[in-house]
PDB file of N, CA and C in Angstrom:
ATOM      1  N   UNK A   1     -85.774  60.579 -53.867  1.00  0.00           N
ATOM      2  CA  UNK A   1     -86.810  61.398 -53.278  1.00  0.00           C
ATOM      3  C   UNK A   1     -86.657  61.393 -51.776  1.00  0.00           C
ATOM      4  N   UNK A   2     -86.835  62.803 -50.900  1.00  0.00           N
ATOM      5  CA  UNK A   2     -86.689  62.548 -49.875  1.00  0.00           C
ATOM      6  C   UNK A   2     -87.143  62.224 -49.138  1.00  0.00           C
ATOM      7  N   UNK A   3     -88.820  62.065 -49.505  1.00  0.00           N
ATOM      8  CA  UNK A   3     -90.391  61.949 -48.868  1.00  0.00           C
ATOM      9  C   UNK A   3     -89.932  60.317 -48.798  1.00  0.00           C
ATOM     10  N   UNK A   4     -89.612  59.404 -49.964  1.00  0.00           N
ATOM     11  CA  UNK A   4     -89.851  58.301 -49.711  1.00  0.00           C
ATOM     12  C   UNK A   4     -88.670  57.141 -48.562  1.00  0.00           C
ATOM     13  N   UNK A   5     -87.637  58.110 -48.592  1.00  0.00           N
ATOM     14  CA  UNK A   5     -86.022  57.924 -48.293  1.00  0.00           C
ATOM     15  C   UNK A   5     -86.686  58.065 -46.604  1.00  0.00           C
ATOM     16  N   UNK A   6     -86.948  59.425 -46.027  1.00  0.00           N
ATOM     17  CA  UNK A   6     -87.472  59.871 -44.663  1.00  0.00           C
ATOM     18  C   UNK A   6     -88.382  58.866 -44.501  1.00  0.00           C
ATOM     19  N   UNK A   7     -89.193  58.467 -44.748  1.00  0.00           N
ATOM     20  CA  UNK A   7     -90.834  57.783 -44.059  1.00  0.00           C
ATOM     21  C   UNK A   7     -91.407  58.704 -44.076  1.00  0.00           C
ATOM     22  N   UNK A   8     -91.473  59.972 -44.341  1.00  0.00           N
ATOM     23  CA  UNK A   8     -92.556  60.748 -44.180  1.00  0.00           C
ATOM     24  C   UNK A   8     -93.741  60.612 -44.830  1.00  0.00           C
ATOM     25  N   UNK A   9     -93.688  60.102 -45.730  1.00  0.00           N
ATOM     26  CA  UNK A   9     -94.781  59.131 -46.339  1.00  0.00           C
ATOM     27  C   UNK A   9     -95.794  58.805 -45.706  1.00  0.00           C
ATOM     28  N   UNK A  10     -95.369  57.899 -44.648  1.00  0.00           N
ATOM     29  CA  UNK A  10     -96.290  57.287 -43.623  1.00  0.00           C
ATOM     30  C   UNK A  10     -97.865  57.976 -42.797  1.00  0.00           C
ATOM     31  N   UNK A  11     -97.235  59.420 -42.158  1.00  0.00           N
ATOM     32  CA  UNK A  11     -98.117  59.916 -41.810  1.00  0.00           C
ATOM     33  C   UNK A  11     -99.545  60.485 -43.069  1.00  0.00           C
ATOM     34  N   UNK A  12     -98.890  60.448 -44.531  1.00  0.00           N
ATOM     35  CA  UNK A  12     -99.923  60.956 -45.221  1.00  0.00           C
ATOM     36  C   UNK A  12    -100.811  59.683 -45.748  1.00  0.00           C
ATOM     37  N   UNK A  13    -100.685  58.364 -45.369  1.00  0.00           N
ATOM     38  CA  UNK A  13    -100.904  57.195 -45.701  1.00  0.00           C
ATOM     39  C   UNK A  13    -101.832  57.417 -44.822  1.00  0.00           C
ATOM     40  N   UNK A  14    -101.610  56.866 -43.574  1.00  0.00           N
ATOM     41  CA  UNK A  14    -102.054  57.124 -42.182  1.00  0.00           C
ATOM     42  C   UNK A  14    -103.256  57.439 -42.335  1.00  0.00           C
ATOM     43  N   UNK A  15    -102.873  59.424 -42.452  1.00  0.00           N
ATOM     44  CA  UNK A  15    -104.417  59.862 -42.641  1.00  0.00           C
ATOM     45  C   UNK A  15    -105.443  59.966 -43.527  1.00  0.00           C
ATOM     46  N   UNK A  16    -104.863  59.170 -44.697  1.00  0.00           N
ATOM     47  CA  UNK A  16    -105.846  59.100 -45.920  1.00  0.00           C
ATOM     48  C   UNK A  16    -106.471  57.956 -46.287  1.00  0.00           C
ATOM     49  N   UNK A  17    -105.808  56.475 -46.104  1.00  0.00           N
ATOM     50  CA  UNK A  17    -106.199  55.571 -46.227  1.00  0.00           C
ATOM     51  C   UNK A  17    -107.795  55.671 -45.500  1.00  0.00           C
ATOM     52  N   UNK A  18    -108.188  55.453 -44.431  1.00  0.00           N
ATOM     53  CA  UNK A  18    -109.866  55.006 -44.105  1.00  0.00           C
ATOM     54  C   UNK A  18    -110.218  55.960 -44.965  1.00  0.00           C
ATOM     55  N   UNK A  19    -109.874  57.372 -45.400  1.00  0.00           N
ATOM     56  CA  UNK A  19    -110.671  58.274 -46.677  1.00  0.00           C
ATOM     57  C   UNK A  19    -111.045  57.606 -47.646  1.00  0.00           C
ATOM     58  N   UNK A  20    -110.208  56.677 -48.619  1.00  0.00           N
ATOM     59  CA  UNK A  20    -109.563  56.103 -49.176  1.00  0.00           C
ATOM     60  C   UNK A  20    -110.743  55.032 -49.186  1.00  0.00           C
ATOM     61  N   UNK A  21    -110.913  53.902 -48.204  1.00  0.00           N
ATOM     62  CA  UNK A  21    -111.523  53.259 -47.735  1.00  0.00           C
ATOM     63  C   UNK A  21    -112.922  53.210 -48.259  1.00  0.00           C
ATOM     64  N   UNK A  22    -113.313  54.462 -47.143  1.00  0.00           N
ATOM     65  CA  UNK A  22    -114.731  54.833 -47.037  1.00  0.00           C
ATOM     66  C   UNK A  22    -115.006  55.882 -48.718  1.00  0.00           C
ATOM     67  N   UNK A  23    -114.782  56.369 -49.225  1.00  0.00           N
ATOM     68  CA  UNK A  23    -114.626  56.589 -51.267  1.00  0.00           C
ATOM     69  C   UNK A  23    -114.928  55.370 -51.498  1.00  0.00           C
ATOM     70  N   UNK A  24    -114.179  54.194 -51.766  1.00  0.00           N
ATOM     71  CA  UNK A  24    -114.480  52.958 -52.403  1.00  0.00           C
ATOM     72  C   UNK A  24    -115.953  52.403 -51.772  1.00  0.00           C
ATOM     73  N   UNK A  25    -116.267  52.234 -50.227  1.00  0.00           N
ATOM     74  CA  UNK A  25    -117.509  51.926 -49.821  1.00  0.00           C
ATOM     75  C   UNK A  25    -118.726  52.867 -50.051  1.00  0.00           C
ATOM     76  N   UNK A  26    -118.597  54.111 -51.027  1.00  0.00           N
ATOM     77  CA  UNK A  26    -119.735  54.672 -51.324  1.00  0.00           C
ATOM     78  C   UNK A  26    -120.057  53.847 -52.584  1.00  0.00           C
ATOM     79  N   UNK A  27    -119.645  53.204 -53.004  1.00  0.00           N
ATOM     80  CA  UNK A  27    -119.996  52.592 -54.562  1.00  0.00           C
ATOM     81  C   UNK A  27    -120.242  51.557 -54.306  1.00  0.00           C
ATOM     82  N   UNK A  28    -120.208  51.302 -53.327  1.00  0.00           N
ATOM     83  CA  UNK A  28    -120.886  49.559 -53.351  1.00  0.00           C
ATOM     84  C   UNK A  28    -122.315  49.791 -52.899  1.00  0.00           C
ATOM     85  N   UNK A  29    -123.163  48.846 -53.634  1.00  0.00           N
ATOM     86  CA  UNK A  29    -124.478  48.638 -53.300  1.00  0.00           C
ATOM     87  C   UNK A  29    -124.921  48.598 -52.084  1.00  0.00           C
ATOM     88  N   UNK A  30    -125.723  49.079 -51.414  1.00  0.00           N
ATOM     89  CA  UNK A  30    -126.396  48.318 -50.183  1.00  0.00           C
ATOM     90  C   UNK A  30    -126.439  47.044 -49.798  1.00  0.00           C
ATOM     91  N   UNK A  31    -127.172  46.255 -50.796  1.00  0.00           N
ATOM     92  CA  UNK A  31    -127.734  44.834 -50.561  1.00  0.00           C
ATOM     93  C   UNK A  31    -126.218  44.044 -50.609  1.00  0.00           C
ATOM     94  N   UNK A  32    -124.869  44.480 -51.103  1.00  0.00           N
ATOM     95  CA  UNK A  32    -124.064  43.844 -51.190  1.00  0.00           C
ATOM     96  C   UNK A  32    -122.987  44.339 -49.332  1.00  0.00           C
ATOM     97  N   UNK A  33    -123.772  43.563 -48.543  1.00  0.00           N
ATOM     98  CA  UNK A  33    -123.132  43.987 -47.347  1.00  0.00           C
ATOM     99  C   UNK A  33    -122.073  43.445 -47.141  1.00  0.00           C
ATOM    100  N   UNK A  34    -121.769  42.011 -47.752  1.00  0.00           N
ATOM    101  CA  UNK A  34    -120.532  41.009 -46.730  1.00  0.00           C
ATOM    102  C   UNK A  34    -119.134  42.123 -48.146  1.00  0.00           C
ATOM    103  N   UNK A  35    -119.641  42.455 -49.101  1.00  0.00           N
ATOM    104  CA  UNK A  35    -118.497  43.084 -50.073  1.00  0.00           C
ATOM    105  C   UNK A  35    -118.013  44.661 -48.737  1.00  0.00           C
ATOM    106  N   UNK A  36    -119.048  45.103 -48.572  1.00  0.00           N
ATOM    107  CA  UNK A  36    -118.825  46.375 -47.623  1.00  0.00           C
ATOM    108  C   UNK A  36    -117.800  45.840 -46.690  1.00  0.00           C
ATOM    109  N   UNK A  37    -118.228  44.693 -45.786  1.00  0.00           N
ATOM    110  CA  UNK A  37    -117.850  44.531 -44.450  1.00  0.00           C
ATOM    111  C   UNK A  37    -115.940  43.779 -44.895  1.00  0.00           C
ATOM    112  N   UNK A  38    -116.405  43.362 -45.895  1.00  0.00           N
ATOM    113  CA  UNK A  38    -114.725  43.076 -46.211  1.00  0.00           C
ATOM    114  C   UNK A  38    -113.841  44.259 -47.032  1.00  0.00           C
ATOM    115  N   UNK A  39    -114.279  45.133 -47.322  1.00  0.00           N
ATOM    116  CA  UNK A  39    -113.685  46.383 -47.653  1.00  0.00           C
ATOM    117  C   UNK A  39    -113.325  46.898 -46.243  1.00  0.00           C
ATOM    118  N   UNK A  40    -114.120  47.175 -45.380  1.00  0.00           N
ATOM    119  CA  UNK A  40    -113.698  47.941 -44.276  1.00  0.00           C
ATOM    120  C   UNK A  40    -112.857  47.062 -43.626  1.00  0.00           C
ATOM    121  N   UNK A  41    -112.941  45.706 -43.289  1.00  0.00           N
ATOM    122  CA  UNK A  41    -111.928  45.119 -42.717  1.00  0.00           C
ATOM    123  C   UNK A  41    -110.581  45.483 -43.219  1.00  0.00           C
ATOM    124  N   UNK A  42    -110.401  45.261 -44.472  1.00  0.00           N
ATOM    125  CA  UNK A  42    -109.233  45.400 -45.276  1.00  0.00           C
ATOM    126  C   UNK A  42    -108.646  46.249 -44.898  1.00  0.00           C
ATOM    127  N   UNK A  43    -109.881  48.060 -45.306  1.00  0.00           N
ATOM    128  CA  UNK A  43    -108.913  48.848 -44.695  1.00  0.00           C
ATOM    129  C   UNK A  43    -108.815  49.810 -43.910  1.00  0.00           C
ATOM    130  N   UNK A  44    -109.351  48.817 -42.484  1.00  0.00           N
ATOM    131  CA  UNK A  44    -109.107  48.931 -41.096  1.00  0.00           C
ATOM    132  C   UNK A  44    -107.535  48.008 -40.917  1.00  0.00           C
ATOM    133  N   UNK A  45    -106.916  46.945 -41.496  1.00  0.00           N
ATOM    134  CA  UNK A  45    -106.172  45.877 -41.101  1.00  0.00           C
ATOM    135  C   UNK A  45    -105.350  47.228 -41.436  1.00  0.00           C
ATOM    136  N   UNK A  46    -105.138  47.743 -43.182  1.00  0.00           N
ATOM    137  CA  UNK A  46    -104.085  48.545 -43.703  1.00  0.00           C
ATOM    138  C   UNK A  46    -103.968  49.396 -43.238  1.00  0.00           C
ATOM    139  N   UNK A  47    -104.874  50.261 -42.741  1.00  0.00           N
ATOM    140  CA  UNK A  47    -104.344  51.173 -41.382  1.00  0.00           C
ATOM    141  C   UNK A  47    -103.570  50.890 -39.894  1.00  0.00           C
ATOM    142  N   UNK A  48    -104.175  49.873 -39.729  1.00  0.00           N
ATOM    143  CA  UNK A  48    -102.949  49.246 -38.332  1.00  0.00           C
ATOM    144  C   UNK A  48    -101.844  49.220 -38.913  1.00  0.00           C
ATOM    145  N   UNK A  49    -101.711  48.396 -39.973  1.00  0.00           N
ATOM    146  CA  UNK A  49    -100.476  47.761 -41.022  1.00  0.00           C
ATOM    147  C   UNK A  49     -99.691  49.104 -40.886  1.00  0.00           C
ATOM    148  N   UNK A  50     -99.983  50.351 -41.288  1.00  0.00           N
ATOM    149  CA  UNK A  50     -99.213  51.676 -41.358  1.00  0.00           C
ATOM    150  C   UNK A  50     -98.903  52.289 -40.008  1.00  0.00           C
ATOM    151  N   UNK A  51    -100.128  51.618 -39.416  1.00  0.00           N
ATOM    152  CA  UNK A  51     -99.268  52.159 -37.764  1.00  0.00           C
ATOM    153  C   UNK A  51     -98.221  51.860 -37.045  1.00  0.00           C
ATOM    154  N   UNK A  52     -98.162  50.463 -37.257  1.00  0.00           N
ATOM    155  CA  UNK A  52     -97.543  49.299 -37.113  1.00  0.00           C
ATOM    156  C   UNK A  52     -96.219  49.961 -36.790  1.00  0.00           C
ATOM    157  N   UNK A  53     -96.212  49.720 -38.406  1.00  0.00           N
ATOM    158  CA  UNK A  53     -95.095  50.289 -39.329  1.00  0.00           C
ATOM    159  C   UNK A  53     -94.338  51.719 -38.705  1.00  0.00           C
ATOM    160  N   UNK A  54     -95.600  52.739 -38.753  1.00  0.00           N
ATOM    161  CA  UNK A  54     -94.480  54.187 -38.454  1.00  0.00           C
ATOM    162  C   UNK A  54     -94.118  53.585 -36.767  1.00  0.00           C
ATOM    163  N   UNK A  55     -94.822  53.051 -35.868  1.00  0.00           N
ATOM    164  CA  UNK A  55     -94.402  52.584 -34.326  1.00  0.00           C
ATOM    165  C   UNK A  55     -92.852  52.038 -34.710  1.00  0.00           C
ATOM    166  N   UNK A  56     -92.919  51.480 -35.628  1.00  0.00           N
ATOM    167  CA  UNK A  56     -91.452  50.000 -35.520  1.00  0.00           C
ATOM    168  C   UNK A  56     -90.587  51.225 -35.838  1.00  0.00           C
ATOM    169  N   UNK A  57     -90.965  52.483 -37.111  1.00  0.00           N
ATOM    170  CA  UNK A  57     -89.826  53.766 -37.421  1.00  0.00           C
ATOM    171  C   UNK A  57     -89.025  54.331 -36.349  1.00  0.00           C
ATOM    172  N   UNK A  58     -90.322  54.860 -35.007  1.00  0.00           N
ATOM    173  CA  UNK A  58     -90.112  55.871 -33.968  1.00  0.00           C
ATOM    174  C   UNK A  58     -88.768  55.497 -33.544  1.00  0.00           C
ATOM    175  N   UNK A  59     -88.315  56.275 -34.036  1.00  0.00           N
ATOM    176  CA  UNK A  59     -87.025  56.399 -32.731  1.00  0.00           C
ATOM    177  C   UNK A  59     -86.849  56.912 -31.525  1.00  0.00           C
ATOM    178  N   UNK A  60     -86.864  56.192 -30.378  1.00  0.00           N
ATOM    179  CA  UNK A  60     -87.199  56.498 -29.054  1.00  0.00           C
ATOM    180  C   UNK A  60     -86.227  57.322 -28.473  1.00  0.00           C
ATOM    181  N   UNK A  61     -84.795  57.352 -28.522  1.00  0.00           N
ATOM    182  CA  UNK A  61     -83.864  58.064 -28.611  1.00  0.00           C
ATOM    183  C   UNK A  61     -84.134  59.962 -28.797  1.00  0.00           C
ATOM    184  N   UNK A  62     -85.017  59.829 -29.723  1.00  0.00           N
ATOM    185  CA  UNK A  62     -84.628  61.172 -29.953  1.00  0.00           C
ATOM    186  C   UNK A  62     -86.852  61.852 -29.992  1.00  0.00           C
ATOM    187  N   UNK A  63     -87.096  61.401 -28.765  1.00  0.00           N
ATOM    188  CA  UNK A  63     -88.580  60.964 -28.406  1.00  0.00           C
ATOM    189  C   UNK A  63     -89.342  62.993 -28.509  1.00  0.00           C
ATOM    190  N   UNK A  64     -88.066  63.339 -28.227  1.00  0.00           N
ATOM    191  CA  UNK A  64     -88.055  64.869 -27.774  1.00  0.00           C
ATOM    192  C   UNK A  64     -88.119  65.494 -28.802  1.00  0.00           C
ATOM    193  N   UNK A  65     -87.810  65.359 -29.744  1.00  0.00           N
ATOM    194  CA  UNK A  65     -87.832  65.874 -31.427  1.00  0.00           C
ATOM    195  C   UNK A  65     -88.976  65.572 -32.478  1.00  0.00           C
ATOM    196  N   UNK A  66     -89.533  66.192 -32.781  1.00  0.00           N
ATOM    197  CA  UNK A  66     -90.487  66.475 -34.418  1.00  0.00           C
ATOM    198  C   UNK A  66     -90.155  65.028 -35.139  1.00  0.00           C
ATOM    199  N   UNK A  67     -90.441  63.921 -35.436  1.00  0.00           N
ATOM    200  CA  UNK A  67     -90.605  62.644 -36.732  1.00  0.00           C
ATOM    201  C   UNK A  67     -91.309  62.994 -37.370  1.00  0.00           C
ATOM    202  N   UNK A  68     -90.911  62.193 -38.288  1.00  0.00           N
ATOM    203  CA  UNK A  68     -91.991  62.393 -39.450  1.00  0.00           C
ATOM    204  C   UNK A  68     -92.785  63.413 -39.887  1.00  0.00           C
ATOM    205  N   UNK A  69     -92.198  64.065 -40.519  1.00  0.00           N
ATOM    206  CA  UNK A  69     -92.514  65.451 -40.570  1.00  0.00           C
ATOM    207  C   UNK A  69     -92.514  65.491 -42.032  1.00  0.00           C
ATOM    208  N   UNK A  70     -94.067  66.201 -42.424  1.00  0.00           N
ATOM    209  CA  UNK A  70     -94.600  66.265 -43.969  1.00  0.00           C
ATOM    210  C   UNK A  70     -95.094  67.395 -44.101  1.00  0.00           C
ATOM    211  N   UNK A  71     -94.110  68.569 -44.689  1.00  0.00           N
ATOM    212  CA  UNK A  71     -94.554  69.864 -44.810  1.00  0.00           C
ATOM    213  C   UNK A  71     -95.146  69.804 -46.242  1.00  0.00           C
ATOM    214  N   UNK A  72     -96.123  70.630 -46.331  1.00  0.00           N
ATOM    215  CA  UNK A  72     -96.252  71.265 -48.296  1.00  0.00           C
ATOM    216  C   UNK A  72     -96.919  72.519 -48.062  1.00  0.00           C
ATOM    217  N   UNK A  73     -96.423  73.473 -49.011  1.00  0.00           N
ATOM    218  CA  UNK A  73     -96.846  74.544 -49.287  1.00  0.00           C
ATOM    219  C   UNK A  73     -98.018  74.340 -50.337  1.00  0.00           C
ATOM    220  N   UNK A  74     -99.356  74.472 -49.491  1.00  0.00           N
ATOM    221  CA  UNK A  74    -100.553  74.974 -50.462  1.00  0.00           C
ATOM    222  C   UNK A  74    -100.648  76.199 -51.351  1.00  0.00           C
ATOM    223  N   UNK A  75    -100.808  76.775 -50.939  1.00  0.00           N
ATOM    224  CA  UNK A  75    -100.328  78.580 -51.611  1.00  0.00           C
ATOM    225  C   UNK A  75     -99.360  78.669 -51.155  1.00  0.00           C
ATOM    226  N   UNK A  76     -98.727  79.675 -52.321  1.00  0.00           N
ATOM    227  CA  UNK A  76     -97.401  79.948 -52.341  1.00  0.00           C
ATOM    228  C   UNK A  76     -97.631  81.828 -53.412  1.00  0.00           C
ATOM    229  N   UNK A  77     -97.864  82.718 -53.056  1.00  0.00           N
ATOM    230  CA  UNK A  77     -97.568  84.124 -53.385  1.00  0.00           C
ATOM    231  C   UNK A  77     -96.171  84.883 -53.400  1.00  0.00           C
ATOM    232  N   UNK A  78     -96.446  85.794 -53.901  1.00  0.00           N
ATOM    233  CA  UNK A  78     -95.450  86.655 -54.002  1.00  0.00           C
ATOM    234  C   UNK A  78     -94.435  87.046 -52.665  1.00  0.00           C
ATOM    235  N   UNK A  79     -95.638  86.607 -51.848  1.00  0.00           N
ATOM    236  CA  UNK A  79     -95.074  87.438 -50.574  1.00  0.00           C
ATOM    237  C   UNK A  79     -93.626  86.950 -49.930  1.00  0.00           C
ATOM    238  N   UNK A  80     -93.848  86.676 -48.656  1.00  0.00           N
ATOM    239  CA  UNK A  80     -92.258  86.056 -48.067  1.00  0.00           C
ATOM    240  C   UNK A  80     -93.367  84.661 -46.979  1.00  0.00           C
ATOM    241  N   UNK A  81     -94.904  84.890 -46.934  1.00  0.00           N
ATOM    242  CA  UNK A  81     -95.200  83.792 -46.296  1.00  0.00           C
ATOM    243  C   UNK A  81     -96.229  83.067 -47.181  1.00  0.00           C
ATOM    244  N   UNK A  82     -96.613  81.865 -47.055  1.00  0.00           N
ATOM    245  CA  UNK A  82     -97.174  80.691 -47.571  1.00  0.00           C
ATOM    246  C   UNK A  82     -97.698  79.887 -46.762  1.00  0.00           C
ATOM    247  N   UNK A  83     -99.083  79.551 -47.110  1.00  0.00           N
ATOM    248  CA  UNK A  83    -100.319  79.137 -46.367  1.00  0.00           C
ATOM    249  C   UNK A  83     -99.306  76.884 -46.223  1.00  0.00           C
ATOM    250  N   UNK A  84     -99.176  76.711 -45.455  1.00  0.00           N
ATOM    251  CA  UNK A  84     -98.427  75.608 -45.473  1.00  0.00           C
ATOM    252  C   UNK A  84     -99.604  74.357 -44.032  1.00  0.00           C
ATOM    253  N   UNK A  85     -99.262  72.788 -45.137  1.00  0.00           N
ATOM    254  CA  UNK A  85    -100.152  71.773 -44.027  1.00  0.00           C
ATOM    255  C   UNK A  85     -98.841  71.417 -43.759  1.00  0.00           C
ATOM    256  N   UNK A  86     -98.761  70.718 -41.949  1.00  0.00           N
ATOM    257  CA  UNK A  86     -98.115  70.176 -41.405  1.00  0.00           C
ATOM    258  C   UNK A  86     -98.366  68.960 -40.940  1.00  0.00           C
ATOM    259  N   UNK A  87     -98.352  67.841 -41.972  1.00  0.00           N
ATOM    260  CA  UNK A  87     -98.874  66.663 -41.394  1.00  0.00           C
ATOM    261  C   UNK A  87     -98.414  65.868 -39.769  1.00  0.00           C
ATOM    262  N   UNK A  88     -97.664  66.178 -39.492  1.00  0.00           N
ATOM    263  CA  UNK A  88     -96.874  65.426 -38.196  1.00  0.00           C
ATOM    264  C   UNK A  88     -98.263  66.146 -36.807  1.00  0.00           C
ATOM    265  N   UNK A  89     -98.220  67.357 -37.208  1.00  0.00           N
ATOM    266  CA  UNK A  89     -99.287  67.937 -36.066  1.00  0.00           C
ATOM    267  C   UNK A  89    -100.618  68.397 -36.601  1.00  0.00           C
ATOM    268  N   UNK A  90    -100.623  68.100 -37.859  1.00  0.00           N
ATOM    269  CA  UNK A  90    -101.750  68.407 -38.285  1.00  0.00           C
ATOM    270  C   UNK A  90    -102.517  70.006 -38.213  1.00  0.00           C
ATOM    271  N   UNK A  91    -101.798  70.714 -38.437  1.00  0.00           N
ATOM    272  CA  UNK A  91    -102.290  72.070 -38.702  1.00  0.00           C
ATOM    273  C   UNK A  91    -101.984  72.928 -39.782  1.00  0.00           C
ATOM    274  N   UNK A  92    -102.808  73.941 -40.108  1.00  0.00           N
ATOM    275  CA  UNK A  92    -102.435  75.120 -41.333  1.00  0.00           C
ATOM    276  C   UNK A  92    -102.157  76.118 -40.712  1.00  0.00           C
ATOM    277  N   UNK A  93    -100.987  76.601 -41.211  1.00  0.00           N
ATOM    278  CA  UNK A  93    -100.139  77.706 -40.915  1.00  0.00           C
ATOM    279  C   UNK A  93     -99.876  78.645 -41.828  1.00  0.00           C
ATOM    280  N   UNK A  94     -99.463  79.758 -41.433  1.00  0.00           N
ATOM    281  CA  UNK A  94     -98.431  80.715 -42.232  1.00  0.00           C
ATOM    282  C   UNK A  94     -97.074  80.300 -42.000  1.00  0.00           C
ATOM    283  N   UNK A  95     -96.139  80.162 -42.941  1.00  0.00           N
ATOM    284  CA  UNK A  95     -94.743  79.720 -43.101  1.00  0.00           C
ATOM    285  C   UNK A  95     -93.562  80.151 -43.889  1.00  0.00           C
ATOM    286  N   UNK A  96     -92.642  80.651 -43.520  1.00  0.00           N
ATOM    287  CA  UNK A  96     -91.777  81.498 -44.597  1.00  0.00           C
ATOM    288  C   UNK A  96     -91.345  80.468 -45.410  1.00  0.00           C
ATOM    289  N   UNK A  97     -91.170  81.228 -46.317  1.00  0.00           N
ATOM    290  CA  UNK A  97     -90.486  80.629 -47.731  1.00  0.00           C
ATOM    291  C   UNK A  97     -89.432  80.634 -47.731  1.00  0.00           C
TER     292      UNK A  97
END
């Protein structure tokens, strides 16, 4: 796979994990606060942990160029363009096919 081979992985980790996080902390009780406060620690740590991580990837060398780069085509029509997320910059685009 090339997603896992690249690291591109990383950036969709990145931005989903505290999602991720904060989902699991809607189900915990109120009165159960120290369970909350060690959920969010956790994954506040696992988000550094992934930052960490894509920082140690960066290749400084080539500082001038696009990393980590996680395209997907959301829609995809008949046409010749496709509604596409760009995780590296975080935007929705139109994108040829």
């Amino acid at each position: 796979m090339d997603i896992l081979r690249d690291h591109n992985w990383v950036l969709s980790v990145g931005t989903f994990l505290p999602l991720a996080g904060v989902l699991v902390m809607l189900f915990i009780p109120k009165v159960e606060e120290q369970l909350q406060k060690a959920v969010a620690l956790i994954t506040a740590l696992a988000t550094l942990g992934v930052g960490v991580y894509t920082l140690t990837l960066f290749n400084y060398d080539r500082a001038g160029e696009m990393q980590f780069v996680a395209q997907t085509n959301w829609i995809t029509s008949a046409s010749t363009a496709s509604v596409c997320r760009c995780t590296s910059c975080r935007w929705l685009s139109l994108c040829s096919s």
